[in-house]
PDB file of N, CA and C in Angstrom:
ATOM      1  N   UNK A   1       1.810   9.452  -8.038  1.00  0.00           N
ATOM      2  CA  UNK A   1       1.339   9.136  -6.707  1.00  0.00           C
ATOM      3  C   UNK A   1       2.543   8.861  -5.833  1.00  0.00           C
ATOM      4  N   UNK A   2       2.918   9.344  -5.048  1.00  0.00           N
ATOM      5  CA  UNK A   2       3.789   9.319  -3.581  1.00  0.00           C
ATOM      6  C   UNK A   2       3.594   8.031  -3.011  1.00  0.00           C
ATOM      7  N   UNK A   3       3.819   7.125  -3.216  1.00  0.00           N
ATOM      8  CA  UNK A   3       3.721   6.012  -2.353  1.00  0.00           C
ATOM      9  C   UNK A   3       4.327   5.025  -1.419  1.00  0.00           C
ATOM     10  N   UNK A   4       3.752   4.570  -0.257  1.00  0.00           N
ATOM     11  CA  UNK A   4       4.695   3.885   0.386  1.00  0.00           C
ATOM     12  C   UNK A   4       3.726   2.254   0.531  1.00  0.00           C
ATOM     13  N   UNK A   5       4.361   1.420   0.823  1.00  0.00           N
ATOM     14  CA  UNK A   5       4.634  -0.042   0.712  1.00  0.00           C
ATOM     15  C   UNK A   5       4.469  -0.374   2.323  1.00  0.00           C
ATOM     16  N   UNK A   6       3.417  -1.120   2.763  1.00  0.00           N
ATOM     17  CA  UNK A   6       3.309  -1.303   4.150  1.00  0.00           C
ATOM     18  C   UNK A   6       2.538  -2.387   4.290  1.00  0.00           C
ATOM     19  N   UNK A   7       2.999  -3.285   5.712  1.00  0.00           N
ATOM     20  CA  UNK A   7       2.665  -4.749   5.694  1.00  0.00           C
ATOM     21  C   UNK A   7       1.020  -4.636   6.113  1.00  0.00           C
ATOM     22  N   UNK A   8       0.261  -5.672   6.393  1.00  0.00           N
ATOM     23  CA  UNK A   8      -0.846  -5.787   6.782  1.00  0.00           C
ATOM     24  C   UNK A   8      -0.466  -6.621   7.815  1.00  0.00           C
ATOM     25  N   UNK A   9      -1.699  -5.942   8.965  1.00  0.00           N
ATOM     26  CA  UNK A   9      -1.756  -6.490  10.320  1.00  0.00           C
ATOM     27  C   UNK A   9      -2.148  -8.096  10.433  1.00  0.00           C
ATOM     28  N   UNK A  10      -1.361  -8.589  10.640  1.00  0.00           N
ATOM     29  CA  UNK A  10      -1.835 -10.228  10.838  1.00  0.00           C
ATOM     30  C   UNK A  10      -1.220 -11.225  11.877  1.00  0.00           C
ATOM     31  N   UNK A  11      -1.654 -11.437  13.098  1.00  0.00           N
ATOM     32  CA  UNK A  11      -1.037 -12.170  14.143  1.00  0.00           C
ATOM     33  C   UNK A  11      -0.074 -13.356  13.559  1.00  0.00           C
ATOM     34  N   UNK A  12      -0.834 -14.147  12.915  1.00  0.00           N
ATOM     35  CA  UNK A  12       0.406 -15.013  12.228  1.00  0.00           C
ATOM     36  C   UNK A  12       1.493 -14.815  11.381  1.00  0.00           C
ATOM     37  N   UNK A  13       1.781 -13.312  11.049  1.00  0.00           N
ATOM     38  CA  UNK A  13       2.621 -12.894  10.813  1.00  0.00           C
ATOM     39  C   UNK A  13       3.714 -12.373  11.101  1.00  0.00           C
ATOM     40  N   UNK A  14       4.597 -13.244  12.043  1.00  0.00           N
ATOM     41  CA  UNK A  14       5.593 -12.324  12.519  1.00  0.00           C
ATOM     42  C   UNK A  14       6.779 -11.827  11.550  1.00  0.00           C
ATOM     43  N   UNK A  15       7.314 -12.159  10.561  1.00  0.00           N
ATOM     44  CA  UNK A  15       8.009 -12.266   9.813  1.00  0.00           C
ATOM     45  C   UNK A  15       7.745 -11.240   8.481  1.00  0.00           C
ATOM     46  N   UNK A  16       8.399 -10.130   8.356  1.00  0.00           N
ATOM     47  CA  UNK A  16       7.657  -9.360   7.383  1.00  0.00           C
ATOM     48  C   UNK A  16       8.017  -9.344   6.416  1.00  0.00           C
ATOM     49  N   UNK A  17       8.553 -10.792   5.930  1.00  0.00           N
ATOM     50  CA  UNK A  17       8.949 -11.549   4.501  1.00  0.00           C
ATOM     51  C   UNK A  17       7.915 -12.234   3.963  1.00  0.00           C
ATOM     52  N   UNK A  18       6.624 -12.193   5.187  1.00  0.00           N
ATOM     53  CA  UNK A  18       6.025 -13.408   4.893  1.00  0.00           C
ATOM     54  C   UNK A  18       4.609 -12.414   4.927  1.00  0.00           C
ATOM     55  N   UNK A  19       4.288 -11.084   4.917  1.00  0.00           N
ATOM     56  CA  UNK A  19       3.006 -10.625   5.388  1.00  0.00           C
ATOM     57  C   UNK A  19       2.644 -10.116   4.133  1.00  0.00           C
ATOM     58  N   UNK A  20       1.645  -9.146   3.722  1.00  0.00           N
ATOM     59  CA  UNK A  20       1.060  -8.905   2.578  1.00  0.00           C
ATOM     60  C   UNK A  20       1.676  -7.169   2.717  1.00  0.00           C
ATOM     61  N   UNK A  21       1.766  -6.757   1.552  1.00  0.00           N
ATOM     62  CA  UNK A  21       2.324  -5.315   1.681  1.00  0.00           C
ATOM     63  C   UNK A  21       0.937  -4.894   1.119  1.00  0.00           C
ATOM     64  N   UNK A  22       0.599  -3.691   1.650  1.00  0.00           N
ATOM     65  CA  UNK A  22      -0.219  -2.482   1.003  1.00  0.00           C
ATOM     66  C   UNK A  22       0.878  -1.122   0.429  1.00  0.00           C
ATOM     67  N   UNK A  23      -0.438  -0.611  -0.888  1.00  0.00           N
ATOM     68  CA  UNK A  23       0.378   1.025  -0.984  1.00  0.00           C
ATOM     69  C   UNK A  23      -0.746   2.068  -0.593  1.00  0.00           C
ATOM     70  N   UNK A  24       0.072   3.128  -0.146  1.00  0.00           N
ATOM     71  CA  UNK A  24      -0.458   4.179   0.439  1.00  0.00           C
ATOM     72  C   UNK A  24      -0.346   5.224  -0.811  1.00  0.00           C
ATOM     73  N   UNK A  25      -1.250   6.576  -0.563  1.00  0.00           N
ATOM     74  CA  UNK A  25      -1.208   7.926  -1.709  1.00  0.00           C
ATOM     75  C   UNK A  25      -1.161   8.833  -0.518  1.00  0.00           C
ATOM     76  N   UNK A  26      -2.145   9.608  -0.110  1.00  0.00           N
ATOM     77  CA  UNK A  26      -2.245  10.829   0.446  1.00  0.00           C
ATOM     78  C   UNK A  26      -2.726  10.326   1.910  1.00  0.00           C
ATOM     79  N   UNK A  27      -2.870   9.098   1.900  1.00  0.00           N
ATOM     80  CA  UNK A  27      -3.661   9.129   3.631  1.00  0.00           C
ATOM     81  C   UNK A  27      -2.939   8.099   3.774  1.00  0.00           C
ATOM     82  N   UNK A  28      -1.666   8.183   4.484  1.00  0.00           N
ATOM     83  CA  UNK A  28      -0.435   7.414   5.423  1.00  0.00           C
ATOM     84  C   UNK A  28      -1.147   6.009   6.117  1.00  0.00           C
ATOM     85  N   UNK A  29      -3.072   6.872   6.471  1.00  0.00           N
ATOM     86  CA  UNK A  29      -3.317   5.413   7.793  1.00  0.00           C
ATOM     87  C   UNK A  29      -4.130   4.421   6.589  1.00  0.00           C
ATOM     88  N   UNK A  30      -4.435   4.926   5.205  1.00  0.00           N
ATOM     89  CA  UNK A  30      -5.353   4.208   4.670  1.00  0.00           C
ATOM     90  C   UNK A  30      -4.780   3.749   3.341  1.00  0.00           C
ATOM     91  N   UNK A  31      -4.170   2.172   3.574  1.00  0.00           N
ATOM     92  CA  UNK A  31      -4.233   1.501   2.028  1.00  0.00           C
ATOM     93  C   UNK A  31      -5.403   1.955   0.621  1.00  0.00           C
ATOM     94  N   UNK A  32      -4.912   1.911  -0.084  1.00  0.00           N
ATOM     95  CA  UNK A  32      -5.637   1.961  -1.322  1.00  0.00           C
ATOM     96  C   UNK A  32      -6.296   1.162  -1.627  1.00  0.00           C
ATOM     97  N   UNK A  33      -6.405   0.186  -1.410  1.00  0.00           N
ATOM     98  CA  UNK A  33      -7.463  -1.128  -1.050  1.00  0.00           C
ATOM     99  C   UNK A  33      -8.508  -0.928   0.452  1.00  0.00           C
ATOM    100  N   UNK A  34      -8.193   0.081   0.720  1.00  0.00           N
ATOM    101  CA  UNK A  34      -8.897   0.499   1.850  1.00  0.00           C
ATOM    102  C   UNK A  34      -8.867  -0.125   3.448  1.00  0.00           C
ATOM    103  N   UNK A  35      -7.847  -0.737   3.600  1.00  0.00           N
ATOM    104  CA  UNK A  35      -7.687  -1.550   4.490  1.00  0.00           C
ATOM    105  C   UNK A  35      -6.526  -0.626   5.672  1.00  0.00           C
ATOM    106  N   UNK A  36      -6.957  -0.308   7.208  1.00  0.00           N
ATOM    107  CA  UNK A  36      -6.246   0.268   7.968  1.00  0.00           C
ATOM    108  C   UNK A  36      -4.938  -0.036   7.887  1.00  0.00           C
ATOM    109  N   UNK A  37      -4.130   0.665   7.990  1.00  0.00           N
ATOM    110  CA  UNK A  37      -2.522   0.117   8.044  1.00  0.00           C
ATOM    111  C   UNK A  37      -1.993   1.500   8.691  1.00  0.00           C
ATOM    112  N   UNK A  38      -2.490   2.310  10.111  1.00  0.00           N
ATOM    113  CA  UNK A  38      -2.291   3.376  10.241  1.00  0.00           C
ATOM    114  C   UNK A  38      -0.822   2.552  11.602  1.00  0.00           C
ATOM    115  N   UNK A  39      -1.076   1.366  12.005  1.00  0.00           N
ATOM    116  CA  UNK A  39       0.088   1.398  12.721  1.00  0.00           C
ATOM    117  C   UNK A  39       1.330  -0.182  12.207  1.00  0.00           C
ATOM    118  N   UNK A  40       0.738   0.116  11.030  1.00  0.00           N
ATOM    119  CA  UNK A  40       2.163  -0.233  10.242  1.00  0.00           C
ATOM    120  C   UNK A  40       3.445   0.336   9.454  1.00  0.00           C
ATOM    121  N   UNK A  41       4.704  -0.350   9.823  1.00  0.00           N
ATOM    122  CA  UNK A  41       5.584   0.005   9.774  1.00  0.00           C
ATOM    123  C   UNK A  41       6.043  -0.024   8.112  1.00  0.00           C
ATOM    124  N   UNK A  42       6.470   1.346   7.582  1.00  0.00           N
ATOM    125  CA  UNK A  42       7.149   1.359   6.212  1.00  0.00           C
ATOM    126  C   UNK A  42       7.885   0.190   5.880  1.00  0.00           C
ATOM    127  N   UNK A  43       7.858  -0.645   4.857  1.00  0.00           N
ATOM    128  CA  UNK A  43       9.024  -1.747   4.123  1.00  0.00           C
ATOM    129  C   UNK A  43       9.382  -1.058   3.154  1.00  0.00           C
ATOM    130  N   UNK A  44      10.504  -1.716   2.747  1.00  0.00           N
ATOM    131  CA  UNK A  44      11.163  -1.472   1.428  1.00  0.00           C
ATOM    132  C   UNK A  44      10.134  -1.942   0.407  1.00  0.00           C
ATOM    133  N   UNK A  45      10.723  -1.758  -0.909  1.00  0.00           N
ATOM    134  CA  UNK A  45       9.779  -2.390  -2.037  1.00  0.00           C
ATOM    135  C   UNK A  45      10.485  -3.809  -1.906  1.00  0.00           C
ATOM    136  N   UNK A  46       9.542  -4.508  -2.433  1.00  0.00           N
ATOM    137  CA  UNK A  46      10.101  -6.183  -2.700  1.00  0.00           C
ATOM    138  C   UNK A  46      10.358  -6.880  -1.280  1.00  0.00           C
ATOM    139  N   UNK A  47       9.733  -6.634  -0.356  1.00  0.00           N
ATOM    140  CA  UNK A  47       9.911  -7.186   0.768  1.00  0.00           C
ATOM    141  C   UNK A  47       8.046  -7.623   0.813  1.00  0.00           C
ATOM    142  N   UNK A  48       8.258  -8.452   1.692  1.00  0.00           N
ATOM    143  CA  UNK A  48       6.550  -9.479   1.588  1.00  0.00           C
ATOM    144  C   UNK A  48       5.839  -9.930   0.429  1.00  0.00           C
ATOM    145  N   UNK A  49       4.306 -10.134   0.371  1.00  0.00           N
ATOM    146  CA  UNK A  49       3.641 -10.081  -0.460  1.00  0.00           C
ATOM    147  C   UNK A  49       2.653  -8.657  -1.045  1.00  0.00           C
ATOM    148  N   UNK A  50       2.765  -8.632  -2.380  1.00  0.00           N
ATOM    149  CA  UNK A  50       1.708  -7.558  -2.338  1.00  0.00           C
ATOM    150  C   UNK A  50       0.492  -7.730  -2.730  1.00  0.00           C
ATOM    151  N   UNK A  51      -0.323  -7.265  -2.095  1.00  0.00           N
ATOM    152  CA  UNK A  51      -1.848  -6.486  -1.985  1.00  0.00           C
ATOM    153  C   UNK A  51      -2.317  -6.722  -3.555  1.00  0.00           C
ATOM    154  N   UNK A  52      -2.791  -7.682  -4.175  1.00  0.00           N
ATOM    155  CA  UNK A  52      -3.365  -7.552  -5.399  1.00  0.00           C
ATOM    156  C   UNK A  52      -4.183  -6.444  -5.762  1.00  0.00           C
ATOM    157  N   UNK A  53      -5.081  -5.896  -5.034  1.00  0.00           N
ATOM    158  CA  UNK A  53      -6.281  -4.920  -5.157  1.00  0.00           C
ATOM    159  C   UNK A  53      -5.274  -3.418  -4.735  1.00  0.00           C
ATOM    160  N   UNK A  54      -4.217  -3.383  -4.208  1.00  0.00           N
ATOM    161  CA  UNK A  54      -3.526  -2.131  -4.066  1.00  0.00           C
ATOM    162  C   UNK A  54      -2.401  -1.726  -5.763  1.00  0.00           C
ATOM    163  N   UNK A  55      -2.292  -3.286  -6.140  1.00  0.00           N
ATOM    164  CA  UNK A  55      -1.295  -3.038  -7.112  1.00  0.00           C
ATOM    165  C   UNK A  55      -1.978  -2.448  -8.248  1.00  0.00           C
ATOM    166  N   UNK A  56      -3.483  -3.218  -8.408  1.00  0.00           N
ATOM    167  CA  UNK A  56      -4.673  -3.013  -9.316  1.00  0.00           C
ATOM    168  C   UNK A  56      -4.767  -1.662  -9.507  1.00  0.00           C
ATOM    169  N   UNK A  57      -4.366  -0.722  -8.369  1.00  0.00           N
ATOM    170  CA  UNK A  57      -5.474   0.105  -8.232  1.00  0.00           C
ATOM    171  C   UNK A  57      -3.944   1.235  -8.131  1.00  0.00           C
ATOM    172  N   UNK A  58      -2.443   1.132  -7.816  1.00  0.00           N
ATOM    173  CA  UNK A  58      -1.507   1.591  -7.997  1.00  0.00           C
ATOM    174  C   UNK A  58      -1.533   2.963  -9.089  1.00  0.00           C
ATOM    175  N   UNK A  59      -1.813   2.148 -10.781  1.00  0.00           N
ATOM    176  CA  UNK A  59      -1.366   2.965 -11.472  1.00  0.00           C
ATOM    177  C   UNK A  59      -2.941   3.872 -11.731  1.00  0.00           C
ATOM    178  N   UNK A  60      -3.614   3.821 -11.164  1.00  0.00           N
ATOM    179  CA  UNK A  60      -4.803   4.564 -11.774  1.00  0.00           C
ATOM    180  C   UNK A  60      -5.188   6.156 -10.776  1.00  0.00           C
ATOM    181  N   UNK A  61      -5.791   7.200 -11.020  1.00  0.00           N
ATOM    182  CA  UNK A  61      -5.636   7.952 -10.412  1.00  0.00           C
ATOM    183  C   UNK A  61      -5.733   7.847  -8.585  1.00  0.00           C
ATOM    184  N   UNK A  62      -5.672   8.407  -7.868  1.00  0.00           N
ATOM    185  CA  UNK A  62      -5.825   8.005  -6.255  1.00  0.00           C
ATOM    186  C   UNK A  62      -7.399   8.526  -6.203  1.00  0.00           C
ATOM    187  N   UNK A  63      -8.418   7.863  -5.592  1.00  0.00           N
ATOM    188  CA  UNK A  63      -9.647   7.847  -5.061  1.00  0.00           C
ATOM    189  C   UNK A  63      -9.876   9.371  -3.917  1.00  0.00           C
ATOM    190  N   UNK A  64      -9.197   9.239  -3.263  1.00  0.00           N
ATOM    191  CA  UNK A  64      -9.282  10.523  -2.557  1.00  0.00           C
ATOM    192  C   UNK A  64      -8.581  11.803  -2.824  1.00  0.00           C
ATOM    193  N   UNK A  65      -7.051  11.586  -3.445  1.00  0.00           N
ATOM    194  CA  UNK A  65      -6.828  13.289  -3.684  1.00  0.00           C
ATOM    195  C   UNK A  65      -6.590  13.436  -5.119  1.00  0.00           C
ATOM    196  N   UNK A  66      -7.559  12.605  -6.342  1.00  0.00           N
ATOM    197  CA  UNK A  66      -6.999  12.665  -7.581  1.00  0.00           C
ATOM    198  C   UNK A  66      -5.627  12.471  -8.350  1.00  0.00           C
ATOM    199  N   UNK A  67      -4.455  12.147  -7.475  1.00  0.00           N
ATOM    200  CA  UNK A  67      -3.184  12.192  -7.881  1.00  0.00           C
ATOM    201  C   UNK A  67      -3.272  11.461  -9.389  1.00  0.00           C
ATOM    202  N   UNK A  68      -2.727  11.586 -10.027  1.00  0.00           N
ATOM    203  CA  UNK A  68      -2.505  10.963 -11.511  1.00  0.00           C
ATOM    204  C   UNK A  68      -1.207  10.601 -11.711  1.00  0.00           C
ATOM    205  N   UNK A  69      -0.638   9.119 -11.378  1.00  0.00           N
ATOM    206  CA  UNK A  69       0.661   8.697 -11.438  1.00  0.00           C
ATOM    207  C   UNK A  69       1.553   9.133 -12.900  1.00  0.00           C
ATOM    208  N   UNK A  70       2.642   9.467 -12.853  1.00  0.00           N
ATOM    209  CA  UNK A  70       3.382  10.301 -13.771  1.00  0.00           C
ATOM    210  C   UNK A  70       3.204   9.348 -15.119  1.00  0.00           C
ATOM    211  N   UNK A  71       2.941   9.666 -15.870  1.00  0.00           N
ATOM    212  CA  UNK A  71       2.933   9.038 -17.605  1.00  0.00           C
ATOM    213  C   UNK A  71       1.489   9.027 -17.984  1.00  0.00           C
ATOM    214  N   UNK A  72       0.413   9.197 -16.617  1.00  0.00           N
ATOM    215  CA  UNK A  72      -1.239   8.685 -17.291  1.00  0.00           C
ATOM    216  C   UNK A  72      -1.575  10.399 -17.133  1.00  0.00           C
ATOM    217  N   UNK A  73      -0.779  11.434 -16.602  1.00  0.00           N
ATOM    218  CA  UNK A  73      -1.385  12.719 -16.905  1.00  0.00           C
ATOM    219  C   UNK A  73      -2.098  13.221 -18.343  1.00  0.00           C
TER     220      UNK A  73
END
């Protein structure tokens, strides 16, 4: 799975040490936890918090384009 690492929208969050990261597969605007993140900005890995239900859901195939993360083929 192709993935990128992106904060979640949260007013009390200005600080993006301090916000929740989502991961993305094939749809850039839609976390894997299903949560919009179409106008959030890419982070590095290890920057914020992450997304329990995105990490959950990381190594298992992607919901919308089948991807199968490399080793579970």
């Amino acid at each position: 799975m192709t993935t990128a690492t992106l904060p979640a929208t949260a007013p009390s969050n200005t600080d993006v040490n301090d916000r929740t990261t989502h991961v993305v597969c094939c749809n850039a605007d839609l976390a894997l936890c299903g949560l919009d993140v179409s106008d959030e900005p890419v982070v590095p890995d290890g920057v914020g918090h992450d997304c329990i239900v995105c990490l959950d859901l990381e190594d298992q195939p992607c919901p919308r384009c089948g991807y199968t993360p490399e080793g579970d083929a």
